[in-house]
N, C-alpha and C. Protein backbone atom coordinates (compact mmCIF):
# COMPACT_ATOMS: atom_id res chain seq x y z
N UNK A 1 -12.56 -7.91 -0.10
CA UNK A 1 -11.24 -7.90 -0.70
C UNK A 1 -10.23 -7.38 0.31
N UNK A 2 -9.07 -8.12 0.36
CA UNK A 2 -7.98 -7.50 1.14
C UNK A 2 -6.72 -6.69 0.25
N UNK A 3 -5.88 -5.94 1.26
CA UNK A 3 -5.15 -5.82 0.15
C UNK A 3 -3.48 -5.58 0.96
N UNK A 4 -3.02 -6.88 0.52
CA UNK A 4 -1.45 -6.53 1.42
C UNK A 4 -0.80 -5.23 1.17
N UNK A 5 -0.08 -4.64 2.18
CA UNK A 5 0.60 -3.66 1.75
C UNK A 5 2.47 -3.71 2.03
N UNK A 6 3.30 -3.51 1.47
CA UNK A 6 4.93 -3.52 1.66
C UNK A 6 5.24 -2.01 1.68
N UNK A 7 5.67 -1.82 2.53
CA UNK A 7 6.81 -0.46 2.56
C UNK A 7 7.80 -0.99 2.32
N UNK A 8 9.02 -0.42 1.46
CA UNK A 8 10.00 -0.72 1.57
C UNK A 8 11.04 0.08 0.73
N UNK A 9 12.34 0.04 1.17
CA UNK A 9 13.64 1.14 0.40
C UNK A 9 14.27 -0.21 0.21
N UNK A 10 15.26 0.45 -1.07
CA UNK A 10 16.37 -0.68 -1.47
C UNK A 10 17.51 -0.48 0.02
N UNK A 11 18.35 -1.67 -0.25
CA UNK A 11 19.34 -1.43 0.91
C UNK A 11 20.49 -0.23 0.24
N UNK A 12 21.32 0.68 1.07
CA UNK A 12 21.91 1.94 0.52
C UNK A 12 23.14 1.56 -0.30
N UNK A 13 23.43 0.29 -0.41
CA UNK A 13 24.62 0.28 -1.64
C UNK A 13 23.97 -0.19 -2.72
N UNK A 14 22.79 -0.63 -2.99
CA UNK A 14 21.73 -1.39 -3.86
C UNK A 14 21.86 0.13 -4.85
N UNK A 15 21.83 -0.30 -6.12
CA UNK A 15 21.07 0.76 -7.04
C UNK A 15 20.18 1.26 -7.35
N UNK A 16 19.35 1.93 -7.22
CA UNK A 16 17.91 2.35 -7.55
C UNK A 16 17.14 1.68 -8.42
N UNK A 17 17.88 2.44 -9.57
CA UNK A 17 17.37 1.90 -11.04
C UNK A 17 17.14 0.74 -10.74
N UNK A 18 18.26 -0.23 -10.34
CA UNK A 18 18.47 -1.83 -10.56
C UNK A 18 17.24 -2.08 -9.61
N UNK A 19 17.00 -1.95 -8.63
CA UNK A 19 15.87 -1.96 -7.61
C UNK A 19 14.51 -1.84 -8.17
N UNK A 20 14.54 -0.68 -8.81
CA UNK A 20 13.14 -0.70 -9.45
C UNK A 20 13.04 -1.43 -10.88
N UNK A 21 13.45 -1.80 -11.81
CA UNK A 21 13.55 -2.52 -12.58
C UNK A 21 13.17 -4.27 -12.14
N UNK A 22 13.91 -4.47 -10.91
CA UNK A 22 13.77 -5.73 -10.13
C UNK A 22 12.19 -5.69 -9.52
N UNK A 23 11.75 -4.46 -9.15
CA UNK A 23 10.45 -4.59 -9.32
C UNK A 23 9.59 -4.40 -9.89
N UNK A 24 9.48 -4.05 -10.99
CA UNK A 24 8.80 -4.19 -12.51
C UNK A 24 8.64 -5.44 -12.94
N UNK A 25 10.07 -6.09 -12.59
CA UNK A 25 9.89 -7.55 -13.21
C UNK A 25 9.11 -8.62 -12.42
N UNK A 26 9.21 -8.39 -10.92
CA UNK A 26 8.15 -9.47 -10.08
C UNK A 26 6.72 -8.78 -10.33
N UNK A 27 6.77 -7.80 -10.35
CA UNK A 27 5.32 -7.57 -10.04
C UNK A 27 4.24 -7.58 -11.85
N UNK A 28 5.54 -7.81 -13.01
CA UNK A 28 5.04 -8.42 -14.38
C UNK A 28 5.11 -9.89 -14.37
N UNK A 29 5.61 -10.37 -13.46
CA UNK A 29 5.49 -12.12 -13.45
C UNK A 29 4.31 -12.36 -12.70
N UNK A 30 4.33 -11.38 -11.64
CA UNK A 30 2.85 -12.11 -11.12
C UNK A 30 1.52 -11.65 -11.96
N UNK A 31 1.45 -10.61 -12.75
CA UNK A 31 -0.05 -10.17 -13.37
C UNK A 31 0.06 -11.60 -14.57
N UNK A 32 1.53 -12.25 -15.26
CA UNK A 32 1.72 -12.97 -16.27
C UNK A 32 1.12 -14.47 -15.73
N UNK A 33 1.71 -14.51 -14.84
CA UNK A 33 0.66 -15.73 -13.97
C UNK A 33 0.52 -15.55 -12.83
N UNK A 34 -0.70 -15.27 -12.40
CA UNK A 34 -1.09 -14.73 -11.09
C UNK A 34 -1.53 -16.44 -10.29
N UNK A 35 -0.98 -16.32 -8.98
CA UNK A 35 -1.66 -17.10 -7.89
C UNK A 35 -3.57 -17.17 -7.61
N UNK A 36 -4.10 -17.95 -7.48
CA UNK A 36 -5.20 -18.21 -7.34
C UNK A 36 -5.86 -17.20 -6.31
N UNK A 37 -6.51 -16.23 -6.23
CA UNK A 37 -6.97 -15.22 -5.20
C UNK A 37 -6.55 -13.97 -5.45
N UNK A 38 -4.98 -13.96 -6.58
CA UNK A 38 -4.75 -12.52 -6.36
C UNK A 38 -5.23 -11.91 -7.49
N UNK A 39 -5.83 -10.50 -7.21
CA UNK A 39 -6.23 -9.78 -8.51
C UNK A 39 -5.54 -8.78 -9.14
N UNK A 40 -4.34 -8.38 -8.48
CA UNK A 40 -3.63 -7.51 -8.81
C UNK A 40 -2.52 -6.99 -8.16
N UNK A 41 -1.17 -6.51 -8.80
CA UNK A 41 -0.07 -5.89 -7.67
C UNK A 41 0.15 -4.65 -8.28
N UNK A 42 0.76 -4.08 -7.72
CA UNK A 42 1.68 -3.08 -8.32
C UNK A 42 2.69 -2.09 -7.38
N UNK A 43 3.57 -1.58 -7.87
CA UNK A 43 4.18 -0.84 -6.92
C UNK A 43 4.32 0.42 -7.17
N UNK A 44 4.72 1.47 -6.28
CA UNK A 44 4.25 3.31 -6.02
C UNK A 44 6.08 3.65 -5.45
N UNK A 45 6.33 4.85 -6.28
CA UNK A 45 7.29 5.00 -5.92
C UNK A 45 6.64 6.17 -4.77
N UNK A 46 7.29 6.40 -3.57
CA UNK A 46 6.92 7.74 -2.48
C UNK A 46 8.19 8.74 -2.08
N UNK A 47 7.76 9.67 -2.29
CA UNK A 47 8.59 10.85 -1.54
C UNK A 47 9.34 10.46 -0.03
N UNK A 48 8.24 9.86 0.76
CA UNK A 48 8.39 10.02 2.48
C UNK A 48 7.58 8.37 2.43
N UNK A 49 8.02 7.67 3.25
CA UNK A 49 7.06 6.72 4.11
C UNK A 49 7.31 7.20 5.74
N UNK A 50 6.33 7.62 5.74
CA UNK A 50 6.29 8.37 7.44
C UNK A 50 6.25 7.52 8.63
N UNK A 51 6.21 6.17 8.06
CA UNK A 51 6.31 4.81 9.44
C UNK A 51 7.41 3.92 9.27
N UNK A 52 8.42 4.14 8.10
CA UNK A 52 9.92 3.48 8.43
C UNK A 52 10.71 4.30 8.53
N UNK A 53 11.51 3.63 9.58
CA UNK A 53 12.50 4.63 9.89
C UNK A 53 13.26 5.15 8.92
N UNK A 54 13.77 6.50 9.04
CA UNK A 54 15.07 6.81 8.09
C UNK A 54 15.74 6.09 7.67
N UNK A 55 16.55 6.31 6.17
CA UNK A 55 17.64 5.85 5.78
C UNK A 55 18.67 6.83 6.94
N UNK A 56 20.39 6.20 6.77
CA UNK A 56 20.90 6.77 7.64
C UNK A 56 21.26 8.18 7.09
N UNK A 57 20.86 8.65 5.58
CA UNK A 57 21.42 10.11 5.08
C UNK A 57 20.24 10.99 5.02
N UNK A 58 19.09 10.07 6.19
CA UNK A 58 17.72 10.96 6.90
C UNK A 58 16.65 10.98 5.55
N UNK A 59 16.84 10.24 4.54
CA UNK A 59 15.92 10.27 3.32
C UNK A 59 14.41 9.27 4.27
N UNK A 60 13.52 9.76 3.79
CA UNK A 60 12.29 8.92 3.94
C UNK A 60 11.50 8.17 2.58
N UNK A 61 12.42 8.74 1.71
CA UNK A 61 11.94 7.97 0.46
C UNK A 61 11.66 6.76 0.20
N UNK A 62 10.86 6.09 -0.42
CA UNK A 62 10.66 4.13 -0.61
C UNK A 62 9.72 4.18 -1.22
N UNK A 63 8.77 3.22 -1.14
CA UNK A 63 8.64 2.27 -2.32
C UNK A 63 6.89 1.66 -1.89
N UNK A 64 6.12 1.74 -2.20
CA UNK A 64 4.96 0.94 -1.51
C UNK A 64 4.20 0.03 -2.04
N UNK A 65 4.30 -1.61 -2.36
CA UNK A 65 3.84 -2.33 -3.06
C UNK A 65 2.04 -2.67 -2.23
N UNK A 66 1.12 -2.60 -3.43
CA UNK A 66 -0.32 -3.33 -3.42
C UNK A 66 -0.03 -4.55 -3.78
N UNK A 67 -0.96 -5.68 -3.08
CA UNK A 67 -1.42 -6.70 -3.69
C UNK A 67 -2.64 -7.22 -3.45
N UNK A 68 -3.78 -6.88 -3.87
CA UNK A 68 -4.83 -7.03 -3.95
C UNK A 68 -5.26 -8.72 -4.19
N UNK A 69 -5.57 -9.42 -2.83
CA UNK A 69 -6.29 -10.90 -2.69
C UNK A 69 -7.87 -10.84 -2.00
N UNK A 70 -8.16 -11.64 -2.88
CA UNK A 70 -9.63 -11.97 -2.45
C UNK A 70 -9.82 -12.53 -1.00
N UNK A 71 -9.09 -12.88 -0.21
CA UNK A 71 -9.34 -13.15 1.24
C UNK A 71 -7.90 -13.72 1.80
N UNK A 72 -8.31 -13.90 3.26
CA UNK A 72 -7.33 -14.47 3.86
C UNK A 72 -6.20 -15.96 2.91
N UNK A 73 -7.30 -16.61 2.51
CA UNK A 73 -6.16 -18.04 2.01
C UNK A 73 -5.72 -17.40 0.52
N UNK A 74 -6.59 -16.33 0.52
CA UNK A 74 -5.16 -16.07 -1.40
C UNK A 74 -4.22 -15.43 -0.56
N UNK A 75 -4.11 -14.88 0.26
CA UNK A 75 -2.82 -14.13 0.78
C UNK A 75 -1.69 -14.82 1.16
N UNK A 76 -2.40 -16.24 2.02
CA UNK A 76 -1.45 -17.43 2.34
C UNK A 76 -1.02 -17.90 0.71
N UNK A 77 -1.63 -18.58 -0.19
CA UNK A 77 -1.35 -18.61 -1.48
C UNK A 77 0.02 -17.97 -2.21
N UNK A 78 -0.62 -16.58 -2.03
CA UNK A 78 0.51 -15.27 -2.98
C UNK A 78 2.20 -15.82 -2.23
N UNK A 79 1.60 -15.56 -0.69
CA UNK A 79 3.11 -16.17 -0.10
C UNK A 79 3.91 -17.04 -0.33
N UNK A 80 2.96 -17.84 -0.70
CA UNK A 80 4.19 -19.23 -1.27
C UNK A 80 4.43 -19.38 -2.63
N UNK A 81 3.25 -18.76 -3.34
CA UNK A 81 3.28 -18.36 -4.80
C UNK A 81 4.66 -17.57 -5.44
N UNK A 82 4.80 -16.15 -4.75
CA UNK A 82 5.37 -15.40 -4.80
C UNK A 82 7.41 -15.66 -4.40
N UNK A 83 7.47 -16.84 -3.68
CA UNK A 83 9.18 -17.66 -3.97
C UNK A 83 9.08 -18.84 -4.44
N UNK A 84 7.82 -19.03 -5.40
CA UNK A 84 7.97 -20.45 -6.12
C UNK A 84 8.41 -20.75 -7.31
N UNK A 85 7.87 -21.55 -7.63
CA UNK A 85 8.17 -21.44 -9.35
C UNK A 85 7.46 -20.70 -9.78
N UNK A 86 8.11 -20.31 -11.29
CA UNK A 86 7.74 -18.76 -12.35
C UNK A 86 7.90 -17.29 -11.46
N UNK A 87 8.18 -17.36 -9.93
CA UNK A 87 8.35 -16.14 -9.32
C UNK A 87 9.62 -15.82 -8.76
N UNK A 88 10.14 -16.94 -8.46
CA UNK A 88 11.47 -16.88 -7.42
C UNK A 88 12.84 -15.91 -8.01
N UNK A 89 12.43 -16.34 -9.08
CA UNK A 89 14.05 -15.70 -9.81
C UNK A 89 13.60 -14.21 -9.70
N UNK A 90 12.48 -13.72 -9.95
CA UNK A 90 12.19 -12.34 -10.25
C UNK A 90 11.85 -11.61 -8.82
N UNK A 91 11.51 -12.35 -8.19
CA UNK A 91 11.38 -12.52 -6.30
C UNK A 91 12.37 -12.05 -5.95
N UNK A 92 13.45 -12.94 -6.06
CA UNK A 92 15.25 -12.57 -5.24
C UNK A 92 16.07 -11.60 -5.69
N UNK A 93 15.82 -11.78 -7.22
CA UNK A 93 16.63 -10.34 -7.44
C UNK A 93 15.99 -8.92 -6.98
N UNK A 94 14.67 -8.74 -6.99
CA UNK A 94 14.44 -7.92 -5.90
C UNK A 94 14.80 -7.97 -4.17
N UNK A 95 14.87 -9.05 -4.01
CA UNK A 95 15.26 -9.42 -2.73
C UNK A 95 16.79 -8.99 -2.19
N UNK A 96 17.38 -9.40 -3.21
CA UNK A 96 18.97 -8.98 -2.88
C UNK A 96 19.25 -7.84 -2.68
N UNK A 97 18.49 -6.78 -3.37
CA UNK A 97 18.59 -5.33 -3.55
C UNK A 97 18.36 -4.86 -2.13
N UNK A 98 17.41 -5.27 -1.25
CA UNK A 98 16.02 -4.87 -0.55
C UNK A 98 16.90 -4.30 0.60
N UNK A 99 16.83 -3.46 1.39
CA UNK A 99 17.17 -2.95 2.56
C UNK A 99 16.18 -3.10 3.91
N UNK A 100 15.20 -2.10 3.90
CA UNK A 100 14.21 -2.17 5.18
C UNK A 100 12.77 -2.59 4.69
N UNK A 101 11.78 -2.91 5.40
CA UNK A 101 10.80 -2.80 5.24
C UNK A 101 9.82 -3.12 6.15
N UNK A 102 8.22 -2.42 6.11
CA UNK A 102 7.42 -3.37 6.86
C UNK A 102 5.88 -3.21 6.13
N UNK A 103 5.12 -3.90 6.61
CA UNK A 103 4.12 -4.14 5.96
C UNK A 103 3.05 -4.58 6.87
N UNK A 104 1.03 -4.06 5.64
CA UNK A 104 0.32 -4.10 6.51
C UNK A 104 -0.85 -5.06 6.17
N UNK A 105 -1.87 -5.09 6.67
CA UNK A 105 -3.02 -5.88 5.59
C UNK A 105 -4.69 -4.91 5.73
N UNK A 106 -4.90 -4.93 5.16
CA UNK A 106 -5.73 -3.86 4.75
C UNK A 106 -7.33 -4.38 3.90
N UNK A 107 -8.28 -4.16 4.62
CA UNK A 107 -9.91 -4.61 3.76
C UNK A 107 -10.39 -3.43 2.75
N UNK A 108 -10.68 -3.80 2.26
CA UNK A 108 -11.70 -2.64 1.27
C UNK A 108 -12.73 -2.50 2.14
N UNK A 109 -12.93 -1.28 2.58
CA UNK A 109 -15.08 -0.95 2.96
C UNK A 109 -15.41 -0.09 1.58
N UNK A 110 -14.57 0.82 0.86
CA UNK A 110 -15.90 1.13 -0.30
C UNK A 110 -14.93 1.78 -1.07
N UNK A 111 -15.66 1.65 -2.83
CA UNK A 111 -14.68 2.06 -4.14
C UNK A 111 -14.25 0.92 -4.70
N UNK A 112 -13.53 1.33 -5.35
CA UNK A 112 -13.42 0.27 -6.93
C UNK A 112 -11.59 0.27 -6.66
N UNK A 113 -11.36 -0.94 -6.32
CA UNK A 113 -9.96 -1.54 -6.35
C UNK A 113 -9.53 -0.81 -7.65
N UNK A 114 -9.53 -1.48 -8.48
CA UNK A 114 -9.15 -1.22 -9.67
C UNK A 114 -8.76 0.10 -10.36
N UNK A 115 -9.14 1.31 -9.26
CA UNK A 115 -8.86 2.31 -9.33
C UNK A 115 -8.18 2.95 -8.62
N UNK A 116 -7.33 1.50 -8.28
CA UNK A 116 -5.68 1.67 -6.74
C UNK A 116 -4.36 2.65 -8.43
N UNK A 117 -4.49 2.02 -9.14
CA UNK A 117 -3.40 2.51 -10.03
C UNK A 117 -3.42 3.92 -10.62
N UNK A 118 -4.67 4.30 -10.50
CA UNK A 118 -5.17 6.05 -10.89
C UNK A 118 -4.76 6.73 -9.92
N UNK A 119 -4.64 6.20 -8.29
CA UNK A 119 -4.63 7.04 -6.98
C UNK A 119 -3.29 7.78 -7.03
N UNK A 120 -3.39 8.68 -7.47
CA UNK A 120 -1.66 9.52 -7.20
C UNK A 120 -1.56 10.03 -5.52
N UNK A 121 -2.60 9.79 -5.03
CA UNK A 121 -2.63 10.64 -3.41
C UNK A 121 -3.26 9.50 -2.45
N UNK A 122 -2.68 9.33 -1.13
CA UNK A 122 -3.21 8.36 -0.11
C UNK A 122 -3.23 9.11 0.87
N UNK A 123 -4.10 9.46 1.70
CA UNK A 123 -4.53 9.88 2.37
C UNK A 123 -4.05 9.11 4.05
N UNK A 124 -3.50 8.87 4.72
CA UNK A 124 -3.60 8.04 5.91
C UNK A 124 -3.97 8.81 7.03
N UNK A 125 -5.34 8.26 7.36
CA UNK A 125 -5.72 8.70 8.87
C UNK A 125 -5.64 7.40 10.02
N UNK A 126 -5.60 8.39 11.20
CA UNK A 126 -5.07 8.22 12.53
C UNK A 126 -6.15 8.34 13.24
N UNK A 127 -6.67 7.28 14.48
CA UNK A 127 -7.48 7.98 15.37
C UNK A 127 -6.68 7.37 16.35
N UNK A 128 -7.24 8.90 17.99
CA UNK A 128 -6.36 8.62 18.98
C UNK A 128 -6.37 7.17 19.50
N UNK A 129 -5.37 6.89 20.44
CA UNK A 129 -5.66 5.68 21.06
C UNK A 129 -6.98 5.47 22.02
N UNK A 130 -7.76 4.62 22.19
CA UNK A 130 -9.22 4.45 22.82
C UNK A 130 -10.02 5.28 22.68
N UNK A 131 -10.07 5.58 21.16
CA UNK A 131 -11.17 6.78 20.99
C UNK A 131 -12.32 5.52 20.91
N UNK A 132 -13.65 6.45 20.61
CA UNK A 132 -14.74 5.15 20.86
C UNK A 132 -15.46 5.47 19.63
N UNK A 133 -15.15 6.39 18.43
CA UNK A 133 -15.46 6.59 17.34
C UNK A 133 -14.93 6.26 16.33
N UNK A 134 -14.93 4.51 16.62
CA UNK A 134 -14.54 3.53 15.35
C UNK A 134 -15.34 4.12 14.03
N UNK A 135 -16.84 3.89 14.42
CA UNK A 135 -17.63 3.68 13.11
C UNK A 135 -17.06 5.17 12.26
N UNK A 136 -16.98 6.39 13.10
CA UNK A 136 -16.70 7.53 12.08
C UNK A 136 -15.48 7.27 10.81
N UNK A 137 -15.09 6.22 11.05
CA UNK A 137 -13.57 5.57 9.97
C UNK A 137 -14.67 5.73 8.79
N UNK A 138 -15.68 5.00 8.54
CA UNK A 138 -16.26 4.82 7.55
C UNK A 138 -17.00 5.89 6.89
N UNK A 139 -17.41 7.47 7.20
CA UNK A 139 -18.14 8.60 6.83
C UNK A 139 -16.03 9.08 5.90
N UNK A 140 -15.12 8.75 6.38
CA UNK A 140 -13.84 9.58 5.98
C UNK A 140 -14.08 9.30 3.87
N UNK A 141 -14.78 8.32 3.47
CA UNK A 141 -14.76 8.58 2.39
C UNK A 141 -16.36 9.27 1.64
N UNK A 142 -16.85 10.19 2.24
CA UNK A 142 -17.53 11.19 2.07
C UNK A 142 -17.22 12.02 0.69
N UNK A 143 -18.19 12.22 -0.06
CA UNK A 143 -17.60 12.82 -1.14
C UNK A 143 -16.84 12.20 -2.54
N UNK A 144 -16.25 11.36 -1.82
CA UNK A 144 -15.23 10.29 -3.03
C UNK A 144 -16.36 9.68 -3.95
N UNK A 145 -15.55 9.79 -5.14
CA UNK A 145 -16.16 8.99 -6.37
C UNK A 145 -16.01 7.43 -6.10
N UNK A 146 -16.61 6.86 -6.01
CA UNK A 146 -16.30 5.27 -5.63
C UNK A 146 -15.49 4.70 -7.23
N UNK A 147 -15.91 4.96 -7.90
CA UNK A 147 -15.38 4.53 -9.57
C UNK A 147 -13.92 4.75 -9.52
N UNK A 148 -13.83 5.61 -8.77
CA UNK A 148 -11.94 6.52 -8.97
C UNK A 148 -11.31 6.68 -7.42
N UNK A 149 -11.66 5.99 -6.18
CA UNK A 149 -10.84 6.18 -5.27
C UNK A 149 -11.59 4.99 -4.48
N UNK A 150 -10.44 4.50 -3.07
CA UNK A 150 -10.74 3.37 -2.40
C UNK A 150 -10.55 3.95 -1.10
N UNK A 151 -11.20 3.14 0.00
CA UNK A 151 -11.51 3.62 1.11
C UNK A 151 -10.86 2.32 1.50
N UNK A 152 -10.10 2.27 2.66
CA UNK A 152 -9.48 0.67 3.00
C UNK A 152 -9.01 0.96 4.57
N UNK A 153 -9.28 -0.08 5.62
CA UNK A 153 -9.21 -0.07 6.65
C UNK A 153 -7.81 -1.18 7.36
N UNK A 154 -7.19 -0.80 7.97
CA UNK A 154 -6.50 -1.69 8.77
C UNK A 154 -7.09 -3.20 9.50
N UNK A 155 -6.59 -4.37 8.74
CA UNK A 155 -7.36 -5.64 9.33
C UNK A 155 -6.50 -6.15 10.75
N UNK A 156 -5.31 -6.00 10.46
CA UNK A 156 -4.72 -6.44 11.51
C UNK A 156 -3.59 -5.64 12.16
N UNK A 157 -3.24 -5.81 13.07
CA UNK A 157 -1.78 -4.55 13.59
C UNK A 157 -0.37 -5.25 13.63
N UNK A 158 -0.37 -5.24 12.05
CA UNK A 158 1.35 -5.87 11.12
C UNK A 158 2.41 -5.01 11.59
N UNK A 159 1.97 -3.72 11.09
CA UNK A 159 3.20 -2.88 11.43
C UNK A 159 2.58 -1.56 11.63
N UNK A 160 3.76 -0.61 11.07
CA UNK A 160 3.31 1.19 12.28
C UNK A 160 2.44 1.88 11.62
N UNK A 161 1.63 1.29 10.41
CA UNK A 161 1.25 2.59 9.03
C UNK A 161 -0.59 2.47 10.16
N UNK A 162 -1.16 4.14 9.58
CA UNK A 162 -2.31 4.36 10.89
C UNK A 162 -3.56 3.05 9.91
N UNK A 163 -4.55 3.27 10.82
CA UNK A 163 -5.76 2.54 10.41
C UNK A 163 -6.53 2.56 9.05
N UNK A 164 -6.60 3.56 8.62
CA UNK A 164 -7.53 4.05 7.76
C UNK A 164 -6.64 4.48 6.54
N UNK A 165 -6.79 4.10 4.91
CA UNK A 165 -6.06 4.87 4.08
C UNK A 165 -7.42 4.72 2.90
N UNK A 166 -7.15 6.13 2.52
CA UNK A 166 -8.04 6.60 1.85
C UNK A 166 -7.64 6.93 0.12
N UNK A 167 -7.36 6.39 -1.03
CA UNK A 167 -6.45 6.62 -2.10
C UNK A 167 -7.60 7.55 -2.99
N UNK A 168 -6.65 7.85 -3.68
CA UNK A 168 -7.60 8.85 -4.85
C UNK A 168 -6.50 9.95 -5.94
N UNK A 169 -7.12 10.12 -6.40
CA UNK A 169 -6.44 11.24 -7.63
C UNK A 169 -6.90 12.71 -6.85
N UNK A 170 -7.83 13.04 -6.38
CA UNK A 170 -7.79 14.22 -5.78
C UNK A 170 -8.60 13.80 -4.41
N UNK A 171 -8.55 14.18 -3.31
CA UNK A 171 -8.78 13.64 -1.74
C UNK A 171 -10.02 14.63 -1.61
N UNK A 172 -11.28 14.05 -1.16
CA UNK A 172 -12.79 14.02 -1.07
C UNK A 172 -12.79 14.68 0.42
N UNK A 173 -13.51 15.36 0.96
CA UNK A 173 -14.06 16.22 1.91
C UNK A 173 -13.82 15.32 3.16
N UNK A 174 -13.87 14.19 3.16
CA UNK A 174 -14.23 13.30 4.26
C UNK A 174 -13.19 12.94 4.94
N UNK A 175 -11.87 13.37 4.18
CA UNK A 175 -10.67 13.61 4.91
C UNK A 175 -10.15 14.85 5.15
N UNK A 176 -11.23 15.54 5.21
CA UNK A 176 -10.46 17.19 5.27
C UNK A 176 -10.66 18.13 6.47
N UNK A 177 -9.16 18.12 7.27
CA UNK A 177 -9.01 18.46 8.69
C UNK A 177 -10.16 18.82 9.08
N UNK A 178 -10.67 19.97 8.41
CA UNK A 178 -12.19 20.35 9.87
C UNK A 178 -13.41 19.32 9.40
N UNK A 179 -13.19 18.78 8.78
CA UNK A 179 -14.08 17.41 9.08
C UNK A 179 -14.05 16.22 10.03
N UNK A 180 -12.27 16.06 10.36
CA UNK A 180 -11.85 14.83 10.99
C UNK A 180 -12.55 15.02 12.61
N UNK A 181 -12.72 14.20 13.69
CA UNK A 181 -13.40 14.82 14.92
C UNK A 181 -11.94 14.88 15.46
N UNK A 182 -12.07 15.38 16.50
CA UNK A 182 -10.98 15.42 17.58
C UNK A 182 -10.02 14.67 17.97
N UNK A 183 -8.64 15.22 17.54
CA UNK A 183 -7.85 14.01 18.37
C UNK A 183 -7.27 13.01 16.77
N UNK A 184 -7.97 13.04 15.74
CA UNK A 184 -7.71 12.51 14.42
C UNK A 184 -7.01 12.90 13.77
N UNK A 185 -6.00 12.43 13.48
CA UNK A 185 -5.01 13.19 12.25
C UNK A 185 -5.17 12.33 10.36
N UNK A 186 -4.76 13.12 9.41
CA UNK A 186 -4.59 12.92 8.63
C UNK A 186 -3.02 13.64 7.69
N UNK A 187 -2.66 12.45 7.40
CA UNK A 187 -1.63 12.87 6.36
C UNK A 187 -1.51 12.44 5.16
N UNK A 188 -0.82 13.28 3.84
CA UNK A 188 -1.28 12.78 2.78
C UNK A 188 -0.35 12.61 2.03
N UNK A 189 0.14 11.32 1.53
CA UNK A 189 1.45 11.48 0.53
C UNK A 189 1.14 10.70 -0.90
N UNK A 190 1.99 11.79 -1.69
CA UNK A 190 1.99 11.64 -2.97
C UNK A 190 2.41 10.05 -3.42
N UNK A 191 1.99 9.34 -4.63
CA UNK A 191 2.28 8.34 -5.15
C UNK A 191 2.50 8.59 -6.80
N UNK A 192 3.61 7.74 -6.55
CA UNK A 192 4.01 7.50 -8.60
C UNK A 192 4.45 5.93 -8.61
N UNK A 193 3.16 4.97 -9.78
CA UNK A 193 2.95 4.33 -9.88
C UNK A 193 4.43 3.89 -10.85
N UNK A 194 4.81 2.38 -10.67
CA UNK A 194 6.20 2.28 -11.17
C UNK A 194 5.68 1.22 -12.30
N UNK A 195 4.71 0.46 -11.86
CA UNK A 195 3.97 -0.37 -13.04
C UNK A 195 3.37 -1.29 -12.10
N UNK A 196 2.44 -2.17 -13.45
CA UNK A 196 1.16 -3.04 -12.93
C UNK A 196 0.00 -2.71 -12.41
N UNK A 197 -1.03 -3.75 -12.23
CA UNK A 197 -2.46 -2.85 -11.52
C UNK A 197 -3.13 -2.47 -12.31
C-alpha cells in the first residue's frame, strides 16, 4: 500500500474556515465515490509543518492530507480522478483557497492503515546523509501496536518531509531518542483529524 501525502496552508487572504470546509467537501466526494485503487483520504489539521516554509507572519501551521492507494497506477488514477467528474467542483474550490504546498509518497512496511485516522501523533524520523543503516528504519516501529499505529517509509524524494514516519495515538519505544543510533533525529507533531478515513 502507498500512501500520498500533501502539506499544505490556505493562501493568507483565503479564509480558514472556508478552506477547511472546502476540504471536508473533496475529501467526502472522494470516500462517496472513490477512484479505483484508492482506499481512503482524509485530512489533519497541524500546529507546525516543519518542511514548508513559513507563512510570511512566521506561522508554520497547515494542513496534511492522506490518501491511501493500492499501488503506483491507483495513484496515477486518483490524479485524474480527483479534477474529473463528481470531483472537480469540490477539487477547485479547495484549490482557489490553496496557498503553498508540497508533497510526498510514502509505502506502508507495518500496521493497519486504517488506523491513519486514530493517529493524533506522527512521529518523523531522519537519518544522516550516507548513513549505511537503512535496514535500522524498520526496528523504529518496535513496540507499536500494529492494530493502532503505521510505520511508513519514504518511496520516492517528492519533497523535504524526512524518510521514515511513524503515526500512532501514543509513540512506541522504537522512536525514542536513546533508541535512535547516531546521527538520527526524530520529531514529533501533533495531528487533528478534520474528517474522512
Amino acid at each position: 500500500m502507498l500512501a500520498y501525502l500533501f502539506w499544505h496552508r490556505p493562501a493568507e487572504r483565503s479564509d480558514v474556515e472556508a478552506y477547511e470546509r472546502a476540504l471536508g467537501a473533496f475529501h467526502r466526494s472522494l470516500a462517496r465515490t472513490p477512484p479505483v485503487g484508492l482506499h481512503a483520504s482524509g485530512s489533519f489539521r497541524l500546529a507546525e509543518l516543519p518542511w514548508l516554509a513559513p507563512a510570511s507572519d512566521g506561522s508554520r501551521a497547515g494542513y496534511e492530507d492522506w490518501y491511501l492507494v493500492a499501488d503506483h497506477a491507483a495513484l496515477g488514477v486518483l490524479n485524474e480522478a480527483a479534477v474529473g467528474r463528481g470531483h472537480r467542483t469540490s477539487h477547485d474550490r479547495a484549490a482557489r483557497l490553496f496557498g503553498a504546498g508540497a508533497g510526498g509518497l510514502y509505502g506502508l512496511l507495518e500496521g493497519d492503515p486504517p488506523s491513519l485516522g486514530e493517529a493524533t501523533l506522527a512521529s518523523w524520523v531522519s537519518r544522516p546523509p550516507g548513513s549505511t543503516q537503512r535496514e535500522l528504519g524498520e526496528l523504529l516501529g518496535d513496540g507499536m501496536d500494529p492494530r493502532h499505529a503505521s510505520l511508513w517509509r519514504r518511496q520516492l524524494v517528492l519533497g523535504p518531509a524526512p524518510e521514515f514516519c511513524l503515526l500512532a495515538r501514543e509513540l512506541p519505544p522504537g522512536v525514542a531518542a536513546p533508541r535512535l543510533p547516531s546521527g538520527w533525529t526524530a520529531r514529533t507533531v501533533e495531528r487533528e483529524p478534520l474528517g474522512s478515513l
